[in-house]
Protein backbone atom coordinates (compact mmCIF):
# COMPACT_ATOMS: atom_id res chain seq x y z
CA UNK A 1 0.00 0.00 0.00
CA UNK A 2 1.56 3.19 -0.91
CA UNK A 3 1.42 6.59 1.12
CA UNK A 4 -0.46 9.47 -1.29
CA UNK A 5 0.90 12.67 0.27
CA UNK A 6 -1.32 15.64 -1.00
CA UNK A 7 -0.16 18.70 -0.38
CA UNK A 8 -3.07 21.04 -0.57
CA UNK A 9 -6.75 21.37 0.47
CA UNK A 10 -8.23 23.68 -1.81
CA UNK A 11 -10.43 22.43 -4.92
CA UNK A 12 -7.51 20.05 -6.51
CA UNK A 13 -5.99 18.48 -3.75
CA UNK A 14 -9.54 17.58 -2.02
CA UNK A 15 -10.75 16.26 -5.59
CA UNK A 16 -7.64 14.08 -5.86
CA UNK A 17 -8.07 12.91 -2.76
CA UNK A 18 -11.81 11.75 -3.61
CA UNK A 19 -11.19 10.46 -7.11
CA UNK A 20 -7.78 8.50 -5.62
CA UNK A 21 -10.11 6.91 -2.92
CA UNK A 22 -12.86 6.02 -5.55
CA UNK A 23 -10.12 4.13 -7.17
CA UNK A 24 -7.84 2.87 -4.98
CA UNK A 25 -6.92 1.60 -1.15
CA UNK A 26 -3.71 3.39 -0.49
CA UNK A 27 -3.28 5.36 2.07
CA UNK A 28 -4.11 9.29 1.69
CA UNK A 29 -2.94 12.13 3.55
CA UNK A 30 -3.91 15.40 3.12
CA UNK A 31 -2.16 18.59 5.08
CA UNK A 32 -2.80 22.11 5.46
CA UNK A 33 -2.12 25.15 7.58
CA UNK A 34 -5.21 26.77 5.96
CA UNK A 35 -8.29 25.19 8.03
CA UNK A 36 -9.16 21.39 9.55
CA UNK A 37 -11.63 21.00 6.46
CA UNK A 38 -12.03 21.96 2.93
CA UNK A 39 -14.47 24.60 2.53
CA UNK A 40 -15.26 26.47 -0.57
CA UNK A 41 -13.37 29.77 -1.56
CA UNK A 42 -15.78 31.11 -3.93
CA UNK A 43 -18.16 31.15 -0.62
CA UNK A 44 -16.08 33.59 1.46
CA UNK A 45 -17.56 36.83 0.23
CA UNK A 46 -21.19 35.44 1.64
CA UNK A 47 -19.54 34.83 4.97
CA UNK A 48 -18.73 38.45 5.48
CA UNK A 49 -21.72 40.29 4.24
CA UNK A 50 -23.44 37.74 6.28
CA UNK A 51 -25.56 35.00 4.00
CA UNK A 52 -23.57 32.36 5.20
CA UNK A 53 -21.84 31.09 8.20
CA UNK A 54 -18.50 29.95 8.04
CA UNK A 55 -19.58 26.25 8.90
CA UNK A 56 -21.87 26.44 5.41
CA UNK A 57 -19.08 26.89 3.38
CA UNK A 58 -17.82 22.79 4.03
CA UNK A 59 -19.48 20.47 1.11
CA UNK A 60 -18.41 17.59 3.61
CA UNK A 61 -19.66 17.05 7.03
CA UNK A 62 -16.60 16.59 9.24
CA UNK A 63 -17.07 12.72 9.51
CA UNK A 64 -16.56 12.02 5.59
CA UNK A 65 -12.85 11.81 6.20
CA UNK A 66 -12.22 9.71 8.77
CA UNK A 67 -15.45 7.63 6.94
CA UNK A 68 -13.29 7.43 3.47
CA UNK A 69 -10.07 7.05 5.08
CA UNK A 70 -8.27 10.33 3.99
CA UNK A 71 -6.67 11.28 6.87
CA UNK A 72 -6.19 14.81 7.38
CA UNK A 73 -3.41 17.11 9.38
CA UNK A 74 -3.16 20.64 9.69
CA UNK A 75 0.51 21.39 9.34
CA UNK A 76 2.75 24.33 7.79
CA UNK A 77 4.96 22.20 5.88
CA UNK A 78 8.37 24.02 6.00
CA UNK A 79 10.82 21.84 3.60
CA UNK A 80 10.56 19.41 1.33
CA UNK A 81 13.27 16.17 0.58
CA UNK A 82 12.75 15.19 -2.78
CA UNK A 83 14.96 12.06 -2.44
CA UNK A 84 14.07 11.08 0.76
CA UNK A 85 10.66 11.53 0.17
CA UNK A 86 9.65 13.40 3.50
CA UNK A 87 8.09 16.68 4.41
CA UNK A 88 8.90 18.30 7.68
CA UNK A 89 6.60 20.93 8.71
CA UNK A 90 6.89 23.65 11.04
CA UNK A 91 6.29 21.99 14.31
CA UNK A 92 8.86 18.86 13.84
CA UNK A 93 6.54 16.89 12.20
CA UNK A 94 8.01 14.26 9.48
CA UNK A 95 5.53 13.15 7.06
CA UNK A 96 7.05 10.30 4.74
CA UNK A 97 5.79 9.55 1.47
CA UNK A 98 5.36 7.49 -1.51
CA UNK A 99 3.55 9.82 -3.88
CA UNK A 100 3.41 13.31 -3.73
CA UNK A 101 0.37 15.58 -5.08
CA UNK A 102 1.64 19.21 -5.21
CA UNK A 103 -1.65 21.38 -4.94
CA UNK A 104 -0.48 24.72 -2.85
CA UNK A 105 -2.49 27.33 -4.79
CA UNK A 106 -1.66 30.81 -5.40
CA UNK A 107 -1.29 33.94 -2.93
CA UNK A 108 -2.32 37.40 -3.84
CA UNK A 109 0.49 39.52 -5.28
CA UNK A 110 2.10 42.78 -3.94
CA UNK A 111 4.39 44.56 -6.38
CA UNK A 112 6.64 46.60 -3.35
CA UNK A 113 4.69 49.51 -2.26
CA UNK A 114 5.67 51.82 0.30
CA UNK A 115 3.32 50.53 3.29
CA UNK A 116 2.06 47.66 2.03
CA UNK A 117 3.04 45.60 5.25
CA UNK A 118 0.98 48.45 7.18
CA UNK A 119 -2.17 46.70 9.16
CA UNK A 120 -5.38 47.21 7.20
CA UNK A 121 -3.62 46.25 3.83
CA UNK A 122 -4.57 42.85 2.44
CA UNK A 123 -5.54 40.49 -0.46
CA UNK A 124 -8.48 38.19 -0.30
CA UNK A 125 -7.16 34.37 -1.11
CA UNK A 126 -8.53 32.01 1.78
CA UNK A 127 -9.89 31.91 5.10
CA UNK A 128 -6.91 33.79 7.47
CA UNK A 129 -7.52 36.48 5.00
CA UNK A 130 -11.62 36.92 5.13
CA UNK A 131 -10.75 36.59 9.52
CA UNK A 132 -8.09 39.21 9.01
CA UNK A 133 -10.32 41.51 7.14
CA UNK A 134 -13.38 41.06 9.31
CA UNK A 135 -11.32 42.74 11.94
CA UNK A 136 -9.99 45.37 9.78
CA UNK A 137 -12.74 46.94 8.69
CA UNK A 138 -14.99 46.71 12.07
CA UNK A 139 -16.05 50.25 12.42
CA UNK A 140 -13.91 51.76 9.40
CA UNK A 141 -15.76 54.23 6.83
CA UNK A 142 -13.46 54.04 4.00
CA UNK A 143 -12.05 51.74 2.05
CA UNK A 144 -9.45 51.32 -1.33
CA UNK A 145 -9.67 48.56 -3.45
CA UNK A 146 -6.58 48.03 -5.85
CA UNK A 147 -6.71 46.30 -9.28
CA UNK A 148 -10.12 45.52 -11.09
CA UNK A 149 -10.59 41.94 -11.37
CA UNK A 150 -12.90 39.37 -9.94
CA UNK A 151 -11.47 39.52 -6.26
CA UNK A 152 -11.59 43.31 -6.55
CA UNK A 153 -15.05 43.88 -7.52
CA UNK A 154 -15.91 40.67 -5.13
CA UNK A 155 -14.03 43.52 -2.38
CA UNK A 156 -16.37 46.20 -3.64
CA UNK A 157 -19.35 44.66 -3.08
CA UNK A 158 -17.93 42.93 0.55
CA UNK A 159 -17.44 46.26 2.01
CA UNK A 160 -20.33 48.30 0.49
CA UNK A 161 -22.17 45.40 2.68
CA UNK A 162 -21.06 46.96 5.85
CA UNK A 163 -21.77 50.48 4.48
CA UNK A 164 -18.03 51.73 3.72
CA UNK A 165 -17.52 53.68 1.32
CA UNK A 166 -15.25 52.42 -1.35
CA UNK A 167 -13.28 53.84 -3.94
CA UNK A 168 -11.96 51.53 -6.25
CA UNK A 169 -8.23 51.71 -8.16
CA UNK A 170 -8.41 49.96 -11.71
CA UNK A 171 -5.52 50.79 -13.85
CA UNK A 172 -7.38 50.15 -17.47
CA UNK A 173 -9.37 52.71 -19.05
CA UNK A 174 -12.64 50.88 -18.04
CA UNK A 175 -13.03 47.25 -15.46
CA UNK A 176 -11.46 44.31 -16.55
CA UNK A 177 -10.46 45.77 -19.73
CA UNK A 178 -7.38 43.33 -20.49
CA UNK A 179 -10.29 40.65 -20.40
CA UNK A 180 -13.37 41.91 -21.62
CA UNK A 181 -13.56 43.79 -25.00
CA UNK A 182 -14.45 47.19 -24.63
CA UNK A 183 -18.33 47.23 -24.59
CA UNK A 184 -19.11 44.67 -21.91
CA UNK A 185 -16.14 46.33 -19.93
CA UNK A 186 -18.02 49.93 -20.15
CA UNK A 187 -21.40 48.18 -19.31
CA UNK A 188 -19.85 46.66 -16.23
CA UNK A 189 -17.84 49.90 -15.53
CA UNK A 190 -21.32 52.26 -15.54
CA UNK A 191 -22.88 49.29 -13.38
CA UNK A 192 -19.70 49.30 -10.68
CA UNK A 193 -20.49 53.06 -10.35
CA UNK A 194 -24.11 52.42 -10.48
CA UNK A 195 -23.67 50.81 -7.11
CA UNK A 196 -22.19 54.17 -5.64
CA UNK A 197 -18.81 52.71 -5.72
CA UNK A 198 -15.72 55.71 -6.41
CA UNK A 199 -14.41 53.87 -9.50
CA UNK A 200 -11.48 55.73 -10.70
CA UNK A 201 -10.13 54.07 -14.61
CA UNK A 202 -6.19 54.91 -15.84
CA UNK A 203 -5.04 54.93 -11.99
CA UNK A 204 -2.46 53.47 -10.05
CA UNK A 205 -1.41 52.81 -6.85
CA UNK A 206 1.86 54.73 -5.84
CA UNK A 207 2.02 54.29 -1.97
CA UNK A 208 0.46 53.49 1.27
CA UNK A 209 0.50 56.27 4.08
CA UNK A 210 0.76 55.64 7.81
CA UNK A 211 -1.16 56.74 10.44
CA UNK A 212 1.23 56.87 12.93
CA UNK A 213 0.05 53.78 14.53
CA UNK A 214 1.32 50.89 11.92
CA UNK A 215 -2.26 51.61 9.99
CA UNK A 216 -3.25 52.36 7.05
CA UNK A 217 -4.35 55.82 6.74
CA UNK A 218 -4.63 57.01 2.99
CA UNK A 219 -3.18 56.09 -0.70
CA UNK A 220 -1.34 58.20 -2.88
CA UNK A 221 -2.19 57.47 -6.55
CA UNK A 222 0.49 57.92 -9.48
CA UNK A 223 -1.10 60.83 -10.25
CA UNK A 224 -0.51 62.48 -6.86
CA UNK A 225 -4.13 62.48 -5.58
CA UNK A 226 -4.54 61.26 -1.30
CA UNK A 227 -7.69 59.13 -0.54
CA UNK A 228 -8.31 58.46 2.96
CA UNK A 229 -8.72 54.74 3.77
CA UNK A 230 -8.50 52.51 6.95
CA UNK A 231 -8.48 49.77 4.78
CA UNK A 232 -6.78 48.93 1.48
CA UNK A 233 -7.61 45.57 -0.69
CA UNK A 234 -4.85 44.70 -3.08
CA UNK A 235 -6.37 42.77 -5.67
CA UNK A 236 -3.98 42.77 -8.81
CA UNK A 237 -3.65 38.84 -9.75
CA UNK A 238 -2.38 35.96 -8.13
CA UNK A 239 1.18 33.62 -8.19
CA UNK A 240 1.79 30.28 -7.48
CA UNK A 241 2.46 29.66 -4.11
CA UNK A 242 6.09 28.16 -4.47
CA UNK A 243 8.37 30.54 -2.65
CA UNK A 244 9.61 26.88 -0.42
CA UNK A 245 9.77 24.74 -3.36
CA UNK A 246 11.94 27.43 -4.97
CA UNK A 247 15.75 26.00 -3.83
CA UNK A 248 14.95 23.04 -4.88
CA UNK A 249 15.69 20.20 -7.28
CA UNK A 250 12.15 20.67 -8.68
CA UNK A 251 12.03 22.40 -11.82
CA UNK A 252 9.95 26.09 -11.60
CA UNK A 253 9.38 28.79 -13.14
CA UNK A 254 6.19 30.90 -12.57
CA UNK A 255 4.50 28.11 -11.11
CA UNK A 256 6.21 24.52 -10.95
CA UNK A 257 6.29 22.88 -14.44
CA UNK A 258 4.21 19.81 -15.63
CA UNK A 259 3.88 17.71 -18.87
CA UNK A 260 0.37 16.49 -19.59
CA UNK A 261 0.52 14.18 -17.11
CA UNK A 262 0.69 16.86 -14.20
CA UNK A 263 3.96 15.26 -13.58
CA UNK A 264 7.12 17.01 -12.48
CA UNK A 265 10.46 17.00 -13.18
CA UNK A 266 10.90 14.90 -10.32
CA UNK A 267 9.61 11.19 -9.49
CA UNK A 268 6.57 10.36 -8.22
CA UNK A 269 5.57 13.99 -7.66
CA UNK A 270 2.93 15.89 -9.50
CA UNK A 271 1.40 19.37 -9.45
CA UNK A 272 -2.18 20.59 -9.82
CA UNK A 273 -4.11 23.28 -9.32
CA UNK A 274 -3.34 27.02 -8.92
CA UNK A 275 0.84 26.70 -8.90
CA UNK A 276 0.97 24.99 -11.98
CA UNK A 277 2.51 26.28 -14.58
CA UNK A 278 2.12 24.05 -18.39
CA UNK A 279 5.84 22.87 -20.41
CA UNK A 280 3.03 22.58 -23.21
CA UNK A 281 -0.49 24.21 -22.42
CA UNK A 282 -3.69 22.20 -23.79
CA UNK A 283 -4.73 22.76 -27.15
CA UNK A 284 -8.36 24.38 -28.00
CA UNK A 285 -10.50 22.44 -30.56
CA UNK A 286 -9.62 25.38 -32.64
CA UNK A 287 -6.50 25.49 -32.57
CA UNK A 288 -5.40 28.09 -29.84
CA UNK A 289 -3.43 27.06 -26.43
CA UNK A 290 -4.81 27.78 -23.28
CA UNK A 291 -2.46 29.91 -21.18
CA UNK A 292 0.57 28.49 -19.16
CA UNK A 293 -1.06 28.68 -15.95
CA UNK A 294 -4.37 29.06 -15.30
CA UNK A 295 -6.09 30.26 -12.21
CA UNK A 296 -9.50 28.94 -12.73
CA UNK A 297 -11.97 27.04 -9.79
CA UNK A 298 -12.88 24.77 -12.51
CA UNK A 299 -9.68 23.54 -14.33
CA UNK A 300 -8.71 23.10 -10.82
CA UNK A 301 -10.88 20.49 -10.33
CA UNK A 302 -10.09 18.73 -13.47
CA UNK A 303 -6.73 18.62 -13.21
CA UNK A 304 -7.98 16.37 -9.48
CA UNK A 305 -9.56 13.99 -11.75
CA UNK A 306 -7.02 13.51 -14.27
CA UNK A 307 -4.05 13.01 -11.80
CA UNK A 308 -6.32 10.48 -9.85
CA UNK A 309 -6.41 8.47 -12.58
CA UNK A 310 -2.81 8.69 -13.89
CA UNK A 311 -1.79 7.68 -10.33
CA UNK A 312 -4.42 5.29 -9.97
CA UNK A 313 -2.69 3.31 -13.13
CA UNK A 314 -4.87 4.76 -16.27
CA UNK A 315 -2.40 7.74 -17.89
CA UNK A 316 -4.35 10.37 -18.42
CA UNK A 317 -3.49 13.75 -20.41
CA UNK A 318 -4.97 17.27 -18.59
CA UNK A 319 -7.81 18.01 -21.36
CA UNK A 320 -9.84 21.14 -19.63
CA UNK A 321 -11.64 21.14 -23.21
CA UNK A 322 -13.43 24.39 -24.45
CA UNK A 323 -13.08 27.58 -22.38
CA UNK A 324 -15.49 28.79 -20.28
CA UNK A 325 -15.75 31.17 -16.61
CA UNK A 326 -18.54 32.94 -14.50
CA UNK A 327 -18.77 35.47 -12.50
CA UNK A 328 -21.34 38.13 -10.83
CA UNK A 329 -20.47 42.07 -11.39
CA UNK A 330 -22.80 42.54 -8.27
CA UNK A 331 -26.27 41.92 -9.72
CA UNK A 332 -25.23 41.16 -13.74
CA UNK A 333 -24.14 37.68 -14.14
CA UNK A 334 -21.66 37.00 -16.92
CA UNK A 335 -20.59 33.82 -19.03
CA UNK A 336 -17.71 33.35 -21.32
CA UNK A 337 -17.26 29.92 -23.70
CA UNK A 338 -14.54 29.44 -25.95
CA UNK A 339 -12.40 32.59 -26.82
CA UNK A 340 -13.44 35.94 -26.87
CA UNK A 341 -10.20 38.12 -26.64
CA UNK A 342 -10.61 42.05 -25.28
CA UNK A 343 -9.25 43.48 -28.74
CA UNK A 344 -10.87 41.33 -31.64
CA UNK A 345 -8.29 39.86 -33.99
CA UNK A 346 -8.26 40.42 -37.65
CA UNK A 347 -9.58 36.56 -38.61
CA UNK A 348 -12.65 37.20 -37.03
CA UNK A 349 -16.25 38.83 -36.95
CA UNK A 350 -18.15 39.25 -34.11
CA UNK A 351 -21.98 40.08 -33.27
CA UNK A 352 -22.42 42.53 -30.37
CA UNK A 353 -26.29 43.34 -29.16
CA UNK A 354 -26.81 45.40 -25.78
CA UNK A 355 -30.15 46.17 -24.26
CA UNK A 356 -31.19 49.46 -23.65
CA UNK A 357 -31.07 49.22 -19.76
CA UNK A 358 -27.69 49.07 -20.34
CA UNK A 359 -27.53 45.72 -18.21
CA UNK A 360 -27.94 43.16 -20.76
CA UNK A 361 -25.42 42.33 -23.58
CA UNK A 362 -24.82 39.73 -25.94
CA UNK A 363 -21.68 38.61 -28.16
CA UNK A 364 -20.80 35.57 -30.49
CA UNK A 365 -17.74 35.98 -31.79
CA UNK A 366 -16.96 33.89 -35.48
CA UNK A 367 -14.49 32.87 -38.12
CA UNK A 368 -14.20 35.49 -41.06
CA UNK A 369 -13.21 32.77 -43.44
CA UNK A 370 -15.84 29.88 -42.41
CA UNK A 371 -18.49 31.81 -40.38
CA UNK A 372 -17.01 29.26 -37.73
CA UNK A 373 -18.14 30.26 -34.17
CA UNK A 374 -15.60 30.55 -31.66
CA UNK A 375 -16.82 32.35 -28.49
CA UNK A 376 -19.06 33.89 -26.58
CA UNK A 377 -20.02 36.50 -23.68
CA UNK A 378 -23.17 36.62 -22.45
CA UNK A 379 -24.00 39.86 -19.74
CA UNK A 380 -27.63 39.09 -17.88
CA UNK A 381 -28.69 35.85 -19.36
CA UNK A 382 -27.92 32.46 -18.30
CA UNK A 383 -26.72 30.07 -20.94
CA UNK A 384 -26.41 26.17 -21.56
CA UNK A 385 -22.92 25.20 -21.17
CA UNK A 386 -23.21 22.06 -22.66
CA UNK A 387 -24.78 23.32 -25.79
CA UNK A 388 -22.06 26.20 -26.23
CA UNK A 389 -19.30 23.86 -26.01
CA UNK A 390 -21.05 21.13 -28.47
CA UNK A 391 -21.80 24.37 -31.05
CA UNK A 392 -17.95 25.57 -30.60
CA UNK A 393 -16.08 21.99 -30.58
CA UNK A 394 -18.48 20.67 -34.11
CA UNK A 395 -17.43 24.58 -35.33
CA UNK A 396 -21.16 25.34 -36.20
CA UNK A 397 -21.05 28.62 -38.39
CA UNK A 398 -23.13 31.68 -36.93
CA UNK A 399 -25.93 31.07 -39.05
CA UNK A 400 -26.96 27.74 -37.24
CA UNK A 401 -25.73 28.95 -33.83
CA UNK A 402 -28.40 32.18 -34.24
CA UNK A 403 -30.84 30.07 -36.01
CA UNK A 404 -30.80 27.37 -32.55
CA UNK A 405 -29.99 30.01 -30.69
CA UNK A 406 -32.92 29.71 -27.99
CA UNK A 407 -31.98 26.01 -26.90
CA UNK A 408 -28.90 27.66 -25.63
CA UNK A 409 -31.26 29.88 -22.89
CA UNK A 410 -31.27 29.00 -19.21
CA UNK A 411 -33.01 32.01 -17.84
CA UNK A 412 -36.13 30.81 -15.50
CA UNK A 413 -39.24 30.52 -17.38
CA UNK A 414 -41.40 33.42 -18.13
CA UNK A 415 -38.11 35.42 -18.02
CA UNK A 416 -37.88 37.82 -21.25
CA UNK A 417 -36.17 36.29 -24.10
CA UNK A 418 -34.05 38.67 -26.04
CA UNK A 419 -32.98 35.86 -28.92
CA UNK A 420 -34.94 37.85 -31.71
CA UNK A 421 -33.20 40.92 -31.02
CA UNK A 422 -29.72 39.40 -30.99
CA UNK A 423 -31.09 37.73 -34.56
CA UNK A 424 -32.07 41.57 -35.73
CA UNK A 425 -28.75 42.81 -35.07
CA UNK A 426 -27.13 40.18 -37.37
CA UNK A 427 -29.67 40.55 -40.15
CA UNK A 428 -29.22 44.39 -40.10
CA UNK A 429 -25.80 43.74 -41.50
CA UNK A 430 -26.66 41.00 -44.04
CA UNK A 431 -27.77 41.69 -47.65
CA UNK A 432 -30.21 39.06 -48.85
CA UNK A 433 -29.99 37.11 -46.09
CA UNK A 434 -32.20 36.61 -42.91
CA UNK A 435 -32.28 34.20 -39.85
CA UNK A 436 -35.12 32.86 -38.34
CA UNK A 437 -35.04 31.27 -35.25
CA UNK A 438 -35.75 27.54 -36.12
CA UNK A 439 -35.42 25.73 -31.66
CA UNK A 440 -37.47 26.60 -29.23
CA UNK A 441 -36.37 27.10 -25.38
CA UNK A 442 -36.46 23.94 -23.71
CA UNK A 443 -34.40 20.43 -22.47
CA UNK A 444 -36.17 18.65 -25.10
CA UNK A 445 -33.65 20.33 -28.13
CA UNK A 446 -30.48 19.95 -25.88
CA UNK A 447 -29.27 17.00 -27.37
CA UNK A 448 -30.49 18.11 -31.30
CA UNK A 449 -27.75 18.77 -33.90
């Protein structure tokens, strides 16, 4: 019986862990210095603004462990002997092992500001940081949130919760503009500010000011202006979490390298999850890579299941398949599949249609030489995963895609369907051609075509 060492409870490690117990009866150990259980991050924001208690956030009650034999210990794991194959963590502990799963996330990244170490500056990864911030911000009135991505407009809508006012740092000339091409980012941009939050586009941070106390008192921007703050969230990207695996024999470089195995460079030791970084990333159906690492709940997951069954004795090759991500810009819930890139490239076409609330928005990007579709981003109504990645890996052209477009809704029924408007905006720029809708809304037409 061998000794599976997984290194790691977040979404990869804890799916391992399952899918290596499913299939085998070694022995599995999983350690973290995080928290006893697995819980989920996405969850955290709910604990704070108060839908949820901390205790919701397990998907396990605390008996499944001990019930499936993974055994788990909450250790900081200080070194790591590759050819002895033992871990010794902070307290003395030695932890032998015959197999070693990798799966030690990211951490939120801070680029060497004057008074970043100051109290009441943070990032927003796990649960140490949601308890650090709950005492940070007890009684504060403002807030700055730096960077615009998902954690920072997650911040935004944490601390508006609590009624602090927030003014929010995003260095692009409108939110998430290095992802989202430039109409959905203004829509979401005029919705952040909708929400009374101080959005300021084109700024940096420069430096953190003191108080006099070790707090945080104000920020200076790059361009020289002071906003008052008892709190600062830094919320410009994440990096693998590899600073101890660094003076190693293990082979890193952003993140630590795998084939398509998830194997390392070294023996009997693989990598998943959020400090990976790809030799070779995946291929798309069309063509495209995926990016060298990849920072995504989902892929996380997968990359559980597929080194569970290479270790389990079936080789398996990481496939995360076509694209896709969600995410809520505080009431307007967005959904990419395939590849929709923020500036459009020259070999392709897209169809953009926005509502005139300004809160709904539509776009199917397609192949200029084959009508091919290869993405889409949909602002305000749900959508079908499993018929957007059937549509983008058979390559239907636009004209079917529009055409079937309705089997694709997932909006609750008698919500307003906005599929003949999308359709409008196409025909508009077609001469002697028009689409009709030929589906209707409904399970019955998933599994057509």
């Amino acid at each position: 019986m061998r000794h599976i060492v997984i290194l790691g409870n977040g979404i990869s490690g804890i799916t391992a862990a399952r899918e290596l117990r499913k299939k085998s009866d070694d022995r599995i150990t999983v350690i973290s210095a995080e928290t006893d259980y697995f819980f989920s991050r996405t969850a955290l924001m709910y604990v704070y603004m108060g839908h949820l208690e901390f205790q919701h956030t397990k998907p396990y009650e605390d008996w499944f462990w001990s019930k499936n034999r993974i055994d788990l210990v909450q250790a900081q794991v200080a070194t790591v002997d590759f050819e002895q194959k033992a871990l010794r963590c902070a307290d003395g502990q030695l932890i032998l092992y015959d197999v070693l799963i990798l799966a030690v996330g990211s951490k939120p990244n801070f680029f060497g500001w004057p008074g970043q170490h100051l109290a009441g500056v943070q990032g927003l990864y796990g649960k140490p940081d949601l308890d650090q911030m709950e005492a940070a911000t007890r009684g504060i009135r403002q807030a700055v949130v730096v960077g615009g991505g998902l954690i920072g407009i997650e911040l935004c809508e944490m601390l508006l919760s609590r009624s602090i006012n927030v003014t929010f740092l995003v260095r692009e000339e409108s939110f998430w503009r290095n992802v989202l091409p430039a109409e959905e980012s203004a829509l979401v941009t005029r919705h952040i500010r909708l929400h009374h939050v101080d959005i300021r586009t084109t700024t940096e941070l420069a430096e953190i000011r003191d108080d006099g106390s070790g707090r945080v008192a104000s920020v200076i921007t790059r361009k020289g202006d002071e906003i008052p703050a008892q709190f600062v969230g830094i919320s410009v990207g994440v990096s693998p979490n590899i600073e101890f695996l660094k003076n190693t024999e293990l082979a890193t470089d952003r993140g630590i390298l795998v084939n398509e195995l998830l194997e390392t460079s070294l023996p009997d030791v693989y990598a998943i999850g959020d400090c990976v970084q790809h030799r070779q990333p995946p291929q798309n159906p069309n063509g495209t890579r995926r990016k060298p690492l990849e920072q995504i709940w989902y892929t996380g997951r997968m990359m559980g299941e597929t080194v569970a069954c290479t270790i389990a004795g079936v080789r398996t090759a990481y496939n995360p398949g076509i694209f896709f991500n969600s995410a809520k810009f505080f009431d307007i819930e967005y959904q990419v599949y395939g590849d929709v890139a923020s500036q459009l490239p020259n070999s392709e076409q897209t169809l953009y249609w926005e509502h005139e609330n300004g809160k709904i928005a539509f776009r199917i990007n397609y192949r200029r030489d084959n009508g091919a579709v290869v993405g889409m981003n949909a602002l305000g109504i749900r959508q079908r995963q499993e018929v957007w990645q059937r549509w983008i890996t058979q390559q239907r052209s636009i004209q079917y895609v529009l055409e079937h477009l309705p089997e694709a809704n997932f909006d609750p029924e008698f919500f307003r369907q906005y599929e003949t408007a999308i359709i409008g905006v196409f025909n508009a720029t077609q001469s002697g051609q028009t689409i009709r809708t030929r589906a209707k809304k409904g399970l019955f037409n998933l599994f057509k075509g």
